[in-house]
Protein backbone atom coordinates (compact mmCIF):
# COMPACT_ATOMS: atom_id res chain seq x y z
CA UNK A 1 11.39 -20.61 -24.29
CA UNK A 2 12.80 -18.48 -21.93
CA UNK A 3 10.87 -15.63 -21.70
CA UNK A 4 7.52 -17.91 -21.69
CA UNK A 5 6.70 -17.31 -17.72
CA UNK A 6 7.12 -13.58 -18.14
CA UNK A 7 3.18 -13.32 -18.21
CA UNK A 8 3.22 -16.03 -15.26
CA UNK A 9 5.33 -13.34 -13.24
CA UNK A 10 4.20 -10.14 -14.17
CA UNK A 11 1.08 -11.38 -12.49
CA UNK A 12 2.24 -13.28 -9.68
CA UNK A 13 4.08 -9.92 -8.70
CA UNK A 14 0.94 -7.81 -9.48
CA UNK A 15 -0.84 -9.50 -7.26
CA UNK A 16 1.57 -9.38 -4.94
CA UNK A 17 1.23 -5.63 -4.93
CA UNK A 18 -2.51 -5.46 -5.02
CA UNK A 19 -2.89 -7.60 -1.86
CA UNK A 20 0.03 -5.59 -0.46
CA UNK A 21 -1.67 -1.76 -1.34
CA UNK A 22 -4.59 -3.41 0.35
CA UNK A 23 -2.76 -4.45 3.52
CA UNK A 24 -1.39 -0.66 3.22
CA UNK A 25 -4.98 0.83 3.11
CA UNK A 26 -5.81 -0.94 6.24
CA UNK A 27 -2.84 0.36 8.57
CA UNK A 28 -3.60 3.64 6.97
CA UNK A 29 -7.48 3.57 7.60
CA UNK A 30 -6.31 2.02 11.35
CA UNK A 31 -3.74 5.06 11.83
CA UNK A 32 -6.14 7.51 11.11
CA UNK A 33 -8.64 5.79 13.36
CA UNK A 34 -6.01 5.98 15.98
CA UNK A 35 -4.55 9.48 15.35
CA UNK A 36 -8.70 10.62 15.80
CA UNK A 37 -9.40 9.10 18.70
CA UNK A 38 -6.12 10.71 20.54
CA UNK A 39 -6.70 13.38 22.62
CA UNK A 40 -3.45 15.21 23.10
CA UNK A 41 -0.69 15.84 20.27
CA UNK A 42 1.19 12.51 20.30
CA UNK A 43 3.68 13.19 17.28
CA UNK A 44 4.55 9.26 17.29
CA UNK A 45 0.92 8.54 15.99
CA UNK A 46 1.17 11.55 13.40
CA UNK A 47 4.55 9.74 12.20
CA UNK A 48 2.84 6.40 12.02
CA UNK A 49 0.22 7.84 10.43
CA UNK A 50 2.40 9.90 7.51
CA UNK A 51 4.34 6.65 7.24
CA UNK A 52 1.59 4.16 6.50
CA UNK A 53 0.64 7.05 4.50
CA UNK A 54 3.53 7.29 2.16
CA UNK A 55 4.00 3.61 2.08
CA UNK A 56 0.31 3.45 0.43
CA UNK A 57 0.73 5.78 -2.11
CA UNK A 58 4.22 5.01 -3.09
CA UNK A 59 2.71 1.78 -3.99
CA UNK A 60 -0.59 2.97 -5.52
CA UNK A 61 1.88 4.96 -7.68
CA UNK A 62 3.83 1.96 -8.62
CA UNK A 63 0.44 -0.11 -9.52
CA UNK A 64 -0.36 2.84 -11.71
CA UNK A 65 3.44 2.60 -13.39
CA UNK A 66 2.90 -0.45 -14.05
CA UNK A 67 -0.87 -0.45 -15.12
CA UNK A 68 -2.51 -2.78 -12.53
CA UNK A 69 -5.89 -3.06 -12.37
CA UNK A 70 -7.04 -3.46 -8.59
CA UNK A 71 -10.49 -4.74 -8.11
């Protein structure tokens, strides 16, 4: 009885982290956009850009940890 909502919250946090790696892919795709369309060397967009950067992956490593399919 007590370990009947572990399926029910595995995937309530899975998809959790899928809708959060996509929210990641979309400051990522919007600081590359950004870091592009820069014409001098701003070195606050290239750390904005390596951050949303690291935050994606570090998660798209955890989703494959944990074997999450994202679709």
């Amino acid at each position: 009885m007590l370990f009947s909502r572990k399926g029910k919250l595995k995937k309530e946090f899975d998809d959790k982290l899928v809708s959060s790696i996509k929210e990641t892919k979309e400051a990522l795709q919007s600081a590359k956009v950004i870091e592009e369309l820069t014409a001098d060397y701003n070195l606050n967009v290239i750390a904005e850009r390596k951050r949303a950067e690291s935050i994606h992956y570090y998660l798209y490593k955890e989703a494959r940890v944990r074997h999450v399919l994202i679709k």
